[in-house]
N, C-alpha and C. Protein backbone atom coordinates (compact mmCIF):
# COMPACT_ATOMS: atom_id res chain seq x y z
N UNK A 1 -20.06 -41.19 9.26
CA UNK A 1 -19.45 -40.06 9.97
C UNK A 1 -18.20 -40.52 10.71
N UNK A 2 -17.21 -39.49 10.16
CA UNK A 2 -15.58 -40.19 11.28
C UNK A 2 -15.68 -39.24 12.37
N UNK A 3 -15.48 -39.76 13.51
CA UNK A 3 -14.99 -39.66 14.77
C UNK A 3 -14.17 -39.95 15.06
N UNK A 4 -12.90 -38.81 15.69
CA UNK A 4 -11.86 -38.76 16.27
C UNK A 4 -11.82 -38.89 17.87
N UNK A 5 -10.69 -39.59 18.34
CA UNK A 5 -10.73 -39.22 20.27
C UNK A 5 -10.75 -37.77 20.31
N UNK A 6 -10.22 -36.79 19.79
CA UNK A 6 -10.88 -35.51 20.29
C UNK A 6 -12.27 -35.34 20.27
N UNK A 7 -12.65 -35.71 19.58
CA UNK A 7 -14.47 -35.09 19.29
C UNK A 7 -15.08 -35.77 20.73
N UNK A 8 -14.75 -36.76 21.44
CA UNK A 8 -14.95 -37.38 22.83
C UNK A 8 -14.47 -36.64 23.78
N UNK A 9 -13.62 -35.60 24.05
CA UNK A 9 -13.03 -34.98 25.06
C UNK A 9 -14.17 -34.01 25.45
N UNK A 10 -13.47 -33.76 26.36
CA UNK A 10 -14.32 -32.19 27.35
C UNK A 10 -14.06 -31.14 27.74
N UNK A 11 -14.54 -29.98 27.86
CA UNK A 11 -13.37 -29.14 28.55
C UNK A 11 -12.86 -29.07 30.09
N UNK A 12 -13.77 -29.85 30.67
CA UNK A 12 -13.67 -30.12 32.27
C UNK A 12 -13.64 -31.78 31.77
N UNK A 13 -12.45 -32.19 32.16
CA UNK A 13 -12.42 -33.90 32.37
C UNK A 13 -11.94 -34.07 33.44
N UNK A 14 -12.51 -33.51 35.03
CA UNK A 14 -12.15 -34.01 35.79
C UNK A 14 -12.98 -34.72 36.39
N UNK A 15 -12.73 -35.92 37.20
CA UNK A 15 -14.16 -37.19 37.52
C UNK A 15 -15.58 -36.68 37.51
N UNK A 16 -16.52 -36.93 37.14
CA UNK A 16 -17.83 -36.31 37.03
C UNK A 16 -17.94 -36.27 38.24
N UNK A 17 -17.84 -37.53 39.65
CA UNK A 17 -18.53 -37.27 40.37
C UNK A 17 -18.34 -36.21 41.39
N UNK A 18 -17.03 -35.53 40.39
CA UNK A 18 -17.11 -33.72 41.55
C UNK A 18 -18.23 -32.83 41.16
N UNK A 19 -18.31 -32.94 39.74
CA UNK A 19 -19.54 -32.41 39.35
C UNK A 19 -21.14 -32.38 39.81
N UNK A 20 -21.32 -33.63 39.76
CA UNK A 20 -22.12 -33.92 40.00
C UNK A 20 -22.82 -34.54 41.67
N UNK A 21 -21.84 -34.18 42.56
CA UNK A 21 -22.10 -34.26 44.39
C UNK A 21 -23.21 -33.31 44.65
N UNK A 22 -23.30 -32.45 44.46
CA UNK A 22 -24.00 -31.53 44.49
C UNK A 22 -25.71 -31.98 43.98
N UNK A 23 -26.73 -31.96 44.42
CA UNK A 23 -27.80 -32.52 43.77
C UNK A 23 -28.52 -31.15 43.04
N UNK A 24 -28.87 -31.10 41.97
CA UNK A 24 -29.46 -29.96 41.32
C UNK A 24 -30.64 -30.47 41.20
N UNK A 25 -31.49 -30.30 41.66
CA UNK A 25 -32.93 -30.17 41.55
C UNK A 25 -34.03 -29.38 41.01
N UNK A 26 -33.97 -29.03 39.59
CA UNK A 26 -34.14 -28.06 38.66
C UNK A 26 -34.71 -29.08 37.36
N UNK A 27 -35.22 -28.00 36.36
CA UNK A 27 -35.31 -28.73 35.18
C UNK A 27 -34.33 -28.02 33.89
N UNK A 28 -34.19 -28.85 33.38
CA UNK A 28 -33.58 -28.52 32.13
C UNK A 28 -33.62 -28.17 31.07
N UNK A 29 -35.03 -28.47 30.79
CA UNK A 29 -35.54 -27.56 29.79
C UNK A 29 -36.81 -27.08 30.26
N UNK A 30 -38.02 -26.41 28.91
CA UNK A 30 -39.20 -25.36 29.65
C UNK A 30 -40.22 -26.26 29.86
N UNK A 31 -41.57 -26.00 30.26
CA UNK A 31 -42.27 -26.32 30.67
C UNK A 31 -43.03 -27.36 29.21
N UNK A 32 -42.73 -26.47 27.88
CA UNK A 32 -43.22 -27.23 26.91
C UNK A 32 -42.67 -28.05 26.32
N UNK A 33 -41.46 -27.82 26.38
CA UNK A 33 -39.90 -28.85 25.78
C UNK A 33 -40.60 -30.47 27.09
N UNK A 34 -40.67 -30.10 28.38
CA UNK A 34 -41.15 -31.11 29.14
C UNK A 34 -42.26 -32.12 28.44
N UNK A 35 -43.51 -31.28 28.00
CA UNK A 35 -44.43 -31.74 28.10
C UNK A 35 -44.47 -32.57 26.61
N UNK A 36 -43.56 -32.03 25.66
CA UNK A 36 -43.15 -32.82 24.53
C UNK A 36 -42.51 -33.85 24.69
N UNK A 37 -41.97 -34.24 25.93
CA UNK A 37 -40.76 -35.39 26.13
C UNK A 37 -41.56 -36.74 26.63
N UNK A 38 -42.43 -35.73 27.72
CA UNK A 38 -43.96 -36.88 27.77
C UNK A 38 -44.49 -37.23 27.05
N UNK A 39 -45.05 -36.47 26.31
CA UNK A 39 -45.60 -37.49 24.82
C UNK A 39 -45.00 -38.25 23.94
N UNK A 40 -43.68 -38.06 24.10
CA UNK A 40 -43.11 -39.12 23.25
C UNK A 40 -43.01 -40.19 24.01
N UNK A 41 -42.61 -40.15 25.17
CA UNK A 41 -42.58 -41.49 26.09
C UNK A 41 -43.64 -41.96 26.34
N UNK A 42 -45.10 -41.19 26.23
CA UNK A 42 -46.69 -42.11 26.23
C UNK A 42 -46.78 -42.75 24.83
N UNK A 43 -46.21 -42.04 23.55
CA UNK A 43 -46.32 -42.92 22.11
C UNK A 43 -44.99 -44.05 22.28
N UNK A 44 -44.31 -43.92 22.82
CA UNK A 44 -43.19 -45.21 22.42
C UNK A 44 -42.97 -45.99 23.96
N UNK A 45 -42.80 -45.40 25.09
CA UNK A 45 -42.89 -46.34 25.94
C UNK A 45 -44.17 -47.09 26.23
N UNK A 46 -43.85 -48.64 26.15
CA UNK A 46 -45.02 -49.28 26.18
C UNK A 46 -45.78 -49.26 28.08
N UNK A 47 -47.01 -48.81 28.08
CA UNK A 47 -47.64 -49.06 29.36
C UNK A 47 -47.52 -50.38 30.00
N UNK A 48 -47.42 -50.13 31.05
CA UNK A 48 -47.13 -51.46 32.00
C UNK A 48 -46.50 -52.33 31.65
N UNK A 49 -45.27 -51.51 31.01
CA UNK A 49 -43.68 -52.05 30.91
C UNK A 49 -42.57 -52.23 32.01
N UNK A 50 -41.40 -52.63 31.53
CA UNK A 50 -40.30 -52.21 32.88
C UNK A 50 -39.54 -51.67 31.99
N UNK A 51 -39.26 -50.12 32.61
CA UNK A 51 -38.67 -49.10 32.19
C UNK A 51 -37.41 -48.78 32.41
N UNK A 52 -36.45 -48.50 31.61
CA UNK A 52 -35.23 -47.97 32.26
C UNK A 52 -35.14 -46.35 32.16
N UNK A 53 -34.71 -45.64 33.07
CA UNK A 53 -34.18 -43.89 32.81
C UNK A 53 -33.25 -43.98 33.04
N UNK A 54 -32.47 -43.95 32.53
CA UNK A 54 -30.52 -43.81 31.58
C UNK A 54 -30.34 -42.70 32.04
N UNK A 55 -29.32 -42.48 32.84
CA UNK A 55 -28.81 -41.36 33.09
C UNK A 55 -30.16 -40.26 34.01
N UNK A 56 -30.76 -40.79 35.12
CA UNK A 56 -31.83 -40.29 35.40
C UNK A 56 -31.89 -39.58 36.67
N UNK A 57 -32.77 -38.29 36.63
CA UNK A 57 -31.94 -37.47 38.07
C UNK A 57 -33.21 -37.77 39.09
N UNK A 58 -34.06 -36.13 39.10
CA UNK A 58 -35.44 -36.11 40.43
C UNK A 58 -36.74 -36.28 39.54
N UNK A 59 -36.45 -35.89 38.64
CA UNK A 59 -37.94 -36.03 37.47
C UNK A 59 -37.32 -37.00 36.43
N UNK A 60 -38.44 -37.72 36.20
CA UNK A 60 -38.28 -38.60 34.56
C UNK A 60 -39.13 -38.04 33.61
N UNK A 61 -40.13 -37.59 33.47
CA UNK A 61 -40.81 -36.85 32.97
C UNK A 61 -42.01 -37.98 32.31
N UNK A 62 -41.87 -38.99 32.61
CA UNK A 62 -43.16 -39.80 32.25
C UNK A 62 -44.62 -39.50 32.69
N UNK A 63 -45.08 -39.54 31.81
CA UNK A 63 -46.54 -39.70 31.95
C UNK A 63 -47.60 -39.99 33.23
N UNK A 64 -48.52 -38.56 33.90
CA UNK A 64 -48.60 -39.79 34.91
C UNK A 64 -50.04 -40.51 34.64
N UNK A 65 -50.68 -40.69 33.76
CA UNK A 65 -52.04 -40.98 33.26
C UNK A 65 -51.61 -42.48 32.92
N UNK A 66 -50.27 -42.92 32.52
CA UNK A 66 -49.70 -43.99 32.09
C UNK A 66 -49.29 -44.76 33.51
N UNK A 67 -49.66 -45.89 33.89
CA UNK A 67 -48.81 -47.02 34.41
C UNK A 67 -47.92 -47.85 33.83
N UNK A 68 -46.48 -47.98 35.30
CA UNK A 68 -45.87 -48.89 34.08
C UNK A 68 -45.58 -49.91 35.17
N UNK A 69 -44.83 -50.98 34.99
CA UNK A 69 -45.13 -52.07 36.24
C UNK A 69 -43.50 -51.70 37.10
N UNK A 70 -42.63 -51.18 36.07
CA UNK A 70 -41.43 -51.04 37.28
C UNK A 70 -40.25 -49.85 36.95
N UNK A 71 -40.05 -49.15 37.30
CA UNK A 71 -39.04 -48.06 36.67
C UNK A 71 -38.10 -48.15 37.29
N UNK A 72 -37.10 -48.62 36.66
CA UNK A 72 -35.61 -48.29 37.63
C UNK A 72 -34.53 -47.15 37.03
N UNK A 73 -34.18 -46.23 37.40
CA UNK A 73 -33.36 -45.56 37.38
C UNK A 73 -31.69 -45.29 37.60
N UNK A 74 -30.90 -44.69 36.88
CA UNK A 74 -29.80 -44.95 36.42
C UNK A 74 -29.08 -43.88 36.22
N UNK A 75 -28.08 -42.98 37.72
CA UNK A 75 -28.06 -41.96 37.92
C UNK A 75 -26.34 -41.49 37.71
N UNK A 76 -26.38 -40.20 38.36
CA UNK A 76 -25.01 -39.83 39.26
C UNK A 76 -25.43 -39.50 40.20
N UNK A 77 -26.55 -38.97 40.66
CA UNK A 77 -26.36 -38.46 42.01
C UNK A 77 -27.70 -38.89 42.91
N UNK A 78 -27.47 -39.48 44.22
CA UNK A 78 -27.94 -40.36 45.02
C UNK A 78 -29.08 -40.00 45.53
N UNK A 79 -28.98 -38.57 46.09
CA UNK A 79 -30.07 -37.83 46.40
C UNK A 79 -31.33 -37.36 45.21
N UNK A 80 -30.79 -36.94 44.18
CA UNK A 80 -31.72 -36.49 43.39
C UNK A 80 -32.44 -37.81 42.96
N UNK A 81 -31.95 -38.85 42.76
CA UNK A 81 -32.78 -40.58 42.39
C UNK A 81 -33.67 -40.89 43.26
N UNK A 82 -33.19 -40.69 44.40
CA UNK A 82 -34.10 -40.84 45.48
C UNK A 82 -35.09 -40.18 45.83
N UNK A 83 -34.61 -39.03 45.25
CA UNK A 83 -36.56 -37.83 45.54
C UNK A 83 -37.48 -37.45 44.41
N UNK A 84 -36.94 -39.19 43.51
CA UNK A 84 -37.71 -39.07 42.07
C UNK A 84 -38.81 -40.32 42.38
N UNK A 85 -39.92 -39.34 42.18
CA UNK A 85 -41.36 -40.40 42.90
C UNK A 85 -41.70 -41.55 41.92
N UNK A 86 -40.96 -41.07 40.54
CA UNK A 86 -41.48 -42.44 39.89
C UNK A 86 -40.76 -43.95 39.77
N UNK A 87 -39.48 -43.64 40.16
CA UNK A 87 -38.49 -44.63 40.44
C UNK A 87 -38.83 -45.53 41.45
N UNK A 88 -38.79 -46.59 40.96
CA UNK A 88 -39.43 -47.92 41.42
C UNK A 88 -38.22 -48.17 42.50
N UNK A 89 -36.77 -48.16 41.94
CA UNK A 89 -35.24 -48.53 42.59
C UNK A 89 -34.32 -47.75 41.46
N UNK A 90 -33.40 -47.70 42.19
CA UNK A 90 -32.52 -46.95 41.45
C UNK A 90 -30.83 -47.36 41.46
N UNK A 91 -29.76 -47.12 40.98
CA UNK A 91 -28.38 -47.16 41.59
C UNK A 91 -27.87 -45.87 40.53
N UNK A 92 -26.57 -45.61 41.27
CA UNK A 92 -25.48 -44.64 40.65
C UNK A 92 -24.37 -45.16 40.23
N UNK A 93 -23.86 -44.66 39.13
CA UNK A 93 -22.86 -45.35 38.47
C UNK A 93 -22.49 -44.35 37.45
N UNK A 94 -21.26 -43.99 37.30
CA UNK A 94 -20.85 -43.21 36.44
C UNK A 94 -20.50 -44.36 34.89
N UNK A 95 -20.94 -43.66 34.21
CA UNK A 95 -21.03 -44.42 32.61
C UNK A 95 -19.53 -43.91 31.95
N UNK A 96 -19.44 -43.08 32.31
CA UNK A 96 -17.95 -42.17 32.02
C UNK A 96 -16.41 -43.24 32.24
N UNK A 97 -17.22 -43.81 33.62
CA UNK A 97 -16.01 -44.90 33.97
C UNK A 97 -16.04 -46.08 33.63
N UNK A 98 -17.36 -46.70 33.64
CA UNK A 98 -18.34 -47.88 33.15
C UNK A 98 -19.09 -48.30 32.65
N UNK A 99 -19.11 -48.31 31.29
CA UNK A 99 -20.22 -48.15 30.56
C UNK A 99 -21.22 -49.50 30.40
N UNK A 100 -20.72 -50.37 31.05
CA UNK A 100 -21.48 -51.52 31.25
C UNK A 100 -22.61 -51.71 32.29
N UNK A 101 -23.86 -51.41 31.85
CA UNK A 101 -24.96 -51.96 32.39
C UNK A 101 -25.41 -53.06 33.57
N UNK A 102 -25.38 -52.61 34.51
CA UNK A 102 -25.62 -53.45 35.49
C UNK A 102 -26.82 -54.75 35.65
N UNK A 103 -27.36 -54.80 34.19
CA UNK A 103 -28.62 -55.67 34.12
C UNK A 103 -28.40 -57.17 33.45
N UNK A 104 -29.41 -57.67 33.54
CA UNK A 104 -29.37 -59.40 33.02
C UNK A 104 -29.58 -58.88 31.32
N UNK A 105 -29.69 -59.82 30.22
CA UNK A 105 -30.16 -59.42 29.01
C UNK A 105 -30.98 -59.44 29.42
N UNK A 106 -32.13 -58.69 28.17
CA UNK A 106 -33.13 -58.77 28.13
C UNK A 106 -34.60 -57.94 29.11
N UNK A 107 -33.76 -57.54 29.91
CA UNK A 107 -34.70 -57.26 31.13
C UNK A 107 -35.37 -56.10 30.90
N UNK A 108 -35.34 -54.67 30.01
CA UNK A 108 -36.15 -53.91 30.06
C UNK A 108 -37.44 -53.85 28.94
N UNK A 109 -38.46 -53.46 28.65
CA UNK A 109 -39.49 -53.40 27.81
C UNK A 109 -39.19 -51.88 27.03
N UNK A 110 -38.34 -50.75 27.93
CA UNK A 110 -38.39 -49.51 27.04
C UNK A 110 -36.84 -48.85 27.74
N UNK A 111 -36.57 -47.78 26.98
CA UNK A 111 -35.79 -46.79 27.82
C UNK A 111 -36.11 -45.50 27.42
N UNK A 112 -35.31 -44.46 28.64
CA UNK A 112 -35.06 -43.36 27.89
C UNK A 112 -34.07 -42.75 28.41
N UNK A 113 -33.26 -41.70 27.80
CA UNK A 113 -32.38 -40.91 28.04
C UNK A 113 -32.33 -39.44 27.24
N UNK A 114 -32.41 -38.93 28.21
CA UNK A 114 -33.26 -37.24 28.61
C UNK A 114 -32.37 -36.30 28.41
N UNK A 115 -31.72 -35.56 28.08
CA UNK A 115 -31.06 -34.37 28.03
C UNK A 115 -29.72 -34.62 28.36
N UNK A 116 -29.22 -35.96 28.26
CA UNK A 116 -27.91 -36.29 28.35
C UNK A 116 -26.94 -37.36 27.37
N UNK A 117 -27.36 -37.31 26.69
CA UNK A 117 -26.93 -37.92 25.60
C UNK A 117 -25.32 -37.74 25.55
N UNK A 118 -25.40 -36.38 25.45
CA UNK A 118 -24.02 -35.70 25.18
C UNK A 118 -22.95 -35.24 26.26
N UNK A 119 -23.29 -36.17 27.27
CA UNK A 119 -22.07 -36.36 28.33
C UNK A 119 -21.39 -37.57 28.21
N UNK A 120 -21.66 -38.11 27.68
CA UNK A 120 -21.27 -39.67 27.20
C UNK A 120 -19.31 -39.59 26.83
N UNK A 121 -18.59 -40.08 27.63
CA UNK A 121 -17.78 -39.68 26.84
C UNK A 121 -17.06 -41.04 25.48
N UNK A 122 -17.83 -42.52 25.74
CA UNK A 122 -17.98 -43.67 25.16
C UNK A 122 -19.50 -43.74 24.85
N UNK A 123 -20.26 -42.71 23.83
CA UNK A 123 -21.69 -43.60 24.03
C UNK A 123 -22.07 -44.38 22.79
N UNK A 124 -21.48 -45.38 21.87
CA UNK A 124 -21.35 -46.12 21.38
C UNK A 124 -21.39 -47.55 22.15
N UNK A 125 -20.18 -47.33 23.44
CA UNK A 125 -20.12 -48.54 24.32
C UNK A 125 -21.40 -48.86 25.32
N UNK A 126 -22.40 -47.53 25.42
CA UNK A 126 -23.13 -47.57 26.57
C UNK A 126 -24.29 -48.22 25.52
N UNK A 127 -24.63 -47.02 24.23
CA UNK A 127 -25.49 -47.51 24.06
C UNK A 127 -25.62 -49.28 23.63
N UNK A 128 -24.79 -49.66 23.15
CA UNK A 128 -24.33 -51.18 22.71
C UNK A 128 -25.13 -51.96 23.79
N UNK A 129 -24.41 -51.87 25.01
CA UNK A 129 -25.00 -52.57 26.11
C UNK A 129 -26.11 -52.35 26.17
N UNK A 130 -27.10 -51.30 26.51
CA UNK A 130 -28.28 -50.80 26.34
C UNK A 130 -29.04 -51.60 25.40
N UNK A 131 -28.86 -51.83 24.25
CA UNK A 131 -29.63 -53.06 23.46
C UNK A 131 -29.41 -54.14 24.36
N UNK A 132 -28.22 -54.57 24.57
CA UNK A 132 -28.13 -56.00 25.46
C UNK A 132 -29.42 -56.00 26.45
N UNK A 133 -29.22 -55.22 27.03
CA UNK A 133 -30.25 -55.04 28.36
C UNK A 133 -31.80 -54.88 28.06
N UNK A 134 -32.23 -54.40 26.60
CA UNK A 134 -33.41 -54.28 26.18
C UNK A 134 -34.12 -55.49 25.68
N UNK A 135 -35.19 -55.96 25.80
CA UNK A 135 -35.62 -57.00 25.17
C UNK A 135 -35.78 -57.05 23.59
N UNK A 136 -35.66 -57.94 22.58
CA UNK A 136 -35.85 -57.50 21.09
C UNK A 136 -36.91 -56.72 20.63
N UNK A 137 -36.68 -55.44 20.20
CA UNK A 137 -37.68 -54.41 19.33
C UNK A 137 -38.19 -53.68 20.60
N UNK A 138 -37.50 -53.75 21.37
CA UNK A 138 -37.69 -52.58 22.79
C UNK A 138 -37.12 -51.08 22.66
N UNK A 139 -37.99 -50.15 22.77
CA UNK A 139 -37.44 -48.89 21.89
C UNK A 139 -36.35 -48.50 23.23
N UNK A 140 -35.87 -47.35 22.85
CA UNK A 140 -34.98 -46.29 23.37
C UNK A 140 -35.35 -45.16 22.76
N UNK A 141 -35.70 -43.99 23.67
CA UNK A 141 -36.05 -42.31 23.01
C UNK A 141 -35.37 -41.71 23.85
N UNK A 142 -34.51 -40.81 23.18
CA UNK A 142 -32.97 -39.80 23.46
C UNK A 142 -34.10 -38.50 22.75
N UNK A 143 -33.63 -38.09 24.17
CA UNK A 143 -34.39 -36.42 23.79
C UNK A 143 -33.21 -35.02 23.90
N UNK A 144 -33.02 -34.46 23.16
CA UNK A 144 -32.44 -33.34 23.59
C UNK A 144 -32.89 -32.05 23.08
N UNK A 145 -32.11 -31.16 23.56
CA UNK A 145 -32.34 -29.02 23.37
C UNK A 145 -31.11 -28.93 23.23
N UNK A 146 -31.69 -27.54 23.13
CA UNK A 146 -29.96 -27.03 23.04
C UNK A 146 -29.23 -25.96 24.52
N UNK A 147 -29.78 -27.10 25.43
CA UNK A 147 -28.85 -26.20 26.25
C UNK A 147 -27.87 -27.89 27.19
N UNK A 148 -27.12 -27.46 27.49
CA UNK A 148 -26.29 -28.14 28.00
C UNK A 148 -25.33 -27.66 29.68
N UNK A 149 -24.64 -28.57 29.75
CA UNK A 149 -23.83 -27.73 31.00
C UNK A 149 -22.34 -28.02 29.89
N UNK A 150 -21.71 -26.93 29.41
CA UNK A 150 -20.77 -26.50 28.30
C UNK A 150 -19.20 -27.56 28.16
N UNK A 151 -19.01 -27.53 29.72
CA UNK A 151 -17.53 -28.21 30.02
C UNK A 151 -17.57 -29.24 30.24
N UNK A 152 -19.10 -29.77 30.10
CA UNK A 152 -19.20 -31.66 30.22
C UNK A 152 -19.69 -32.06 29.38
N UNK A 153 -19.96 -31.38 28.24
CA UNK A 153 -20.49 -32.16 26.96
C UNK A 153 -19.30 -32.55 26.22
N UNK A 154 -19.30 -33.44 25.34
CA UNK A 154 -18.34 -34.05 24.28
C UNK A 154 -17.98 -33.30 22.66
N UNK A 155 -16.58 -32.51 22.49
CA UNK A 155 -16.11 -31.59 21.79
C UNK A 155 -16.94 -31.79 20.42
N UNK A 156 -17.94 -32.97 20.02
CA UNK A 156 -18.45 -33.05 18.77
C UNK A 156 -20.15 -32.40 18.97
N UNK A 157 -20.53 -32.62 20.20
CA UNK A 157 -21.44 -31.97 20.58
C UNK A 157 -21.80 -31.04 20.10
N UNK A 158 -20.61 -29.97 21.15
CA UNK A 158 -20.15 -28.24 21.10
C UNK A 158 -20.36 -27.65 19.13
N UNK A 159 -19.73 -28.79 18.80
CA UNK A 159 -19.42 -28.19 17.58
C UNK A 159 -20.77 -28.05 16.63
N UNK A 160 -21.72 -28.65 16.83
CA UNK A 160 -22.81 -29.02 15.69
C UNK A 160 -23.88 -28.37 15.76
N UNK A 161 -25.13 -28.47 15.01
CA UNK A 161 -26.04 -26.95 15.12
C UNK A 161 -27.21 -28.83 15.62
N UNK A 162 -27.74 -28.00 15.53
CA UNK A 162 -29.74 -29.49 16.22
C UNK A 162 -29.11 -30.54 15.16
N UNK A 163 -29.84 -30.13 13.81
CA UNK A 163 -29.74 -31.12 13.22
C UNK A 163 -28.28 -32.38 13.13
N UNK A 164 -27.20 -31.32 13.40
CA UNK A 164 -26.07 -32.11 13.06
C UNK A 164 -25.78 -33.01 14.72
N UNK A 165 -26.19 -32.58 15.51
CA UNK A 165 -26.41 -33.33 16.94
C UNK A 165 -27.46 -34.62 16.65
N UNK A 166 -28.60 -34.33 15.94
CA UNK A 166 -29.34 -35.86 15.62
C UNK A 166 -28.81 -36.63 15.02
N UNK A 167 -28.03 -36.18 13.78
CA UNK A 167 -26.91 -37.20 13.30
C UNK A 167 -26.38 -37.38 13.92
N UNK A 168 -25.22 -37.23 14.57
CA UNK A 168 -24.37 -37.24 15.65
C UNK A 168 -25.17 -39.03 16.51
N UNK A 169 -26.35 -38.28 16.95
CA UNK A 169 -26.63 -39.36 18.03
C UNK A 169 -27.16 -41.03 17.21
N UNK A 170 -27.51 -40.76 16.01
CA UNK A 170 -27.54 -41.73 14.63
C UNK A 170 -26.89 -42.46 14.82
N UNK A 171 -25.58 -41.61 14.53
CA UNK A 171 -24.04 -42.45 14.32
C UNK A 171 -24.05 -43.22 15.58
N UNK A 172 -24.17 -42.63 16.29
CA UNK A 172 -23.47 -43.96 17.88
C UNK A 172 -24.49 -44.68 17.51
N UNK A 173 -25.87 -44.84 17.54
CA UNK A 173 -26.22 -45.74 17.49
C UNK A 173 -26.03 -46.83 16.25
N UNK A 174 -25.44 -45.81 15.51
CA UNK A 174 -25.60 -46.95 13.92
C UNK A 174 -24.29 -47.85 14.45
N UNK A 175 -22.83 -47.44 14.91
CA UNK A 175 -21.85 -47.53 15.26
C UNK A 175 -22.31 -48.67 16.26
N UNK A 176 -22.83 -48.43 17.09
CA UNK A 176 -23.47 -49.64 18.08
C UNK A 176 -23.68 -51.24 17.72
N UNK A 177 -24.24 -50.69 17.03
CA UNK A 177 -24.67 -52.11 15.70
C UNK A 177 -25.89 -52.77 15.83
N UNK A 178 -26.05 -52.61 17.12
CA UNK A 178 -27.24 -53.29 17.84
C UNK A 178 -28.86 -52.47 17.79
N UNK A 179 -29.30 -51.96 16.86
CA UNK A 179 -30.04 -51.09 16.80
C UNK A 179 -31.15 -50.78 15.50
N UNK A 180 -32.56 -50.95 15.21
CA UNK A 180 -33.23 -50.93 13.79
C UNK A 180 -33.76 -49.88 13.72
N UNK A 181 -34.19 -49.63 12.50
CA UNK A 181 -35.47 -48.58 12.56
C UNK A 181 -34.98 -47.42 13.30
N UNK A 182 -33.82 -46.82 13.03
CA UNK A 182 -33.90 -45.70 13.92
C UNK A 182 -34.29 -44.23 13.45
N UNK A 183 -35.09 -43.46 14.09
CA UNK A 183 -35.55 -42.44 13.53
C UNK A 183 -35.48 -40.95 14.20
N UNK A 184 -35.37 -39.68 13.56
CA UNK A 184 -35.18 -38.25 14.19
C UNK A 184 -36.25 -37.86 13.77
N UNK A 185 -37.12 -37.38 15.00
CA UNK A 185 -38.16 -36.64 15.25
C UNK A 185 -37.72 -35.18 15.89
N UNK A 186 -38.52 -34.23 15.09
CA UNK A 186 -38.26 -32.86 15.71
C UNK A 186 -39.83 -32.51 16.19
N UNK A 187 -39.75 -32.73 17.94
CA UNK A 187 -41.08 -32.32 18.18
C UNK A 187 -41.28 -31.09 18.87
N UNK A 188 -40.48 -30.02 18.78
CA UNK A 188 -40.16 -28.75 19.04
C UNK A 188 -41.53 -27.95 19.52
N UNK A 189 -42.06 -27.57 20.66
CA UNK A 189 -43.60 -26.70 20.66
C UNK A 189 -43.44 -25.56 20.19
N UNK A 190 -44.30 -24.93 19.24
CA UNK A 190 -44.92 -23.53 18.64
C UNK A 190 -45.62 -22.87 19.38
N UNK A 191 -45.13 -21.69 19.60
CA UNK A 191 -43.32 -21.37 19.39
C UNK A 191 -42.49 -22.35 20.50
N UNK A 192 -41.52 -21.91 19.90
CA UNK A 192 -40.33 -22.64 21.08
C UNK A 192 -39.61 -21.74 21.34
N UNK A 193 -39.52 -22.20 22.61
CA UNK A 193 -38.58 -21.04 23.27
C UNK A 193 -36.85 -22.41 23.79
N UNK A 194 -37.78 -23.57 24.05
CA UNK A 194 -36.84 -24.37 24.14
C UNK A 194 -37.34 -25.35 22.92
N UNK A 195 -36.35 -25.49 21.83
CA UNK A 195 -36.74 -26.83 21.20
C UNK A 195 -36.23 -28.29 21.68
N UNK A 196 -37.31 -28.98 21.03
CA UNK A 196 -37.38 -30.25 21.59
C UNK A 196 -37.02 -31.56 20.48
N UNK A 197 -35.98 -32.58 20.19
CA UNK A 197 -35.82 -33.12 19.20
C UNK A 197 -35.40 -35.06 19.66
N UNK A 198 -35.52 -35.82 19.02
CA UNK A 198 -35.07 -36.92 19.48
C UNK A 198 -35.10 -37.91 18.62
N UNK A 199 -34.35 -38.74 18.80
CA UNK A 199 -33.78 -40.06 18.09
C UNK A 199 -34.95 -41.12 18.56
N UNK A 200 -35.25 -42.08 17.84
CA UNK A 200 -35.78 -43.25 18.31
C UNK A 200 -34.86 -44.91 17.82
N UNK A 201 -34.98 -45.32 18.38
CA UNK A 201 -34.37 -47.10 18.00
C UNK A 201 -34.83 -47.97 18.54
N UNK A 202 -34.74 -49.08 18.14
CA UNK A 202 -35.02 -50.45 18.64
C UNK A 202 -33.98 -51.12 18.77
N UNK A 203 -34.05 -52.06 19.51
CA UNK A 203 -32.99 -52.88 20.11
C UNK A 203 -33.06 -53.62 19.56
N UNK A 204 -32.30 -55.22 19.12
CA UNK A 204 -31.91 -55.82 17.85
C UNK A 204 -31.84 -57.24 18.53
């Protein structure tokens, strides 16, 4: 798949963190789109792992029947990280500006990244690092729907129907380089009112 610097643009490119000052404390998708995001993170995040949440706000949506030994979180906004009960520690950092990972290699057992995939405006560079930071054959599960906030998603986003968004998120990772076994699961609940879909990979 070719990618152009337009297909990376936005229609609001002004610093996220005007956007995002504000703490929204809400969910993003429905109650069943949720409860699908949990089960994928009880089948692929390993229990009494150290976890990363990529891009992570007031909920992670993990499991709570599952222990894990440490969750750190990986935000924009300070307040909402902080009134997320499963976050072990947390920091903020816009990926937009820095896509480099604040971690040692090796240091996480799993990740995930939740309904944001597609704010990324480099996520080739993020996810890259993201293997760095994962230990070998340490998954990553990217979940998304189809709703978004419109003027901060990335113009290739906007453009694509579900399926062509799972490719989409393929490509960065194939593009990454750093990445096996990667797979699109559509775990959508019957009926859906919100569908539910996601990428899986391993770190390399």
């Amino acid at each position: 798949m070719q990618l152009s610097a337009q297909d990376f643009q936005r229609w609001d490119d002004t610093p996220d963190e005007y956007f995002y000052q504000q703490p929204r404390m809400v969910t993003h998708i429905d109650d069943a789109a949720i409860a699908a995001v949990t089960q994928l993170y009880r089948e692929y995040l390993p229990a009494n792992g150290v976890i990363l949440d990529l891009m992570s706000s007031w909920i992670s949506h993990l499991p709570d029947d599952v222990d894990y030994k440490y969750v750190f979180g990986l935000g924009m906004n300070a307040a909402e990280l902080a009134a997320n009960p499963r976050l072990d520690d947390h920091l903020v950092q816009n990926l937009n500006v820095n896509p480099t990972l604040p971690f040692e290699e090796s240091s996480f057992d799993g990740a995930s990244i939740c309904v944001s995939i597609d704010y990324l405006t480099d996520p080739v560079s993020v996810l890259r690092d993201l293997s760095r930071s994962l230990k070998t054959n340490a998954p990553v599960v990217i979940t998304f729907s189809n709703r978004c906030f419109p003027t901060k998603a990335i113009n290739a986003w906007l453009q694509r129907d579900m399926q062509g968004r799972l490719d989409l998120v393929e490509t960065f990772l194939t593009q990454a380089g750093n990445w096996t076994n990667i797979q699109q699961l559509d775990r959508s609940p019957s009926p859906a009112t919100d569908p539910l879909v996601a990428v899986i990979a391993y770190a390399n």
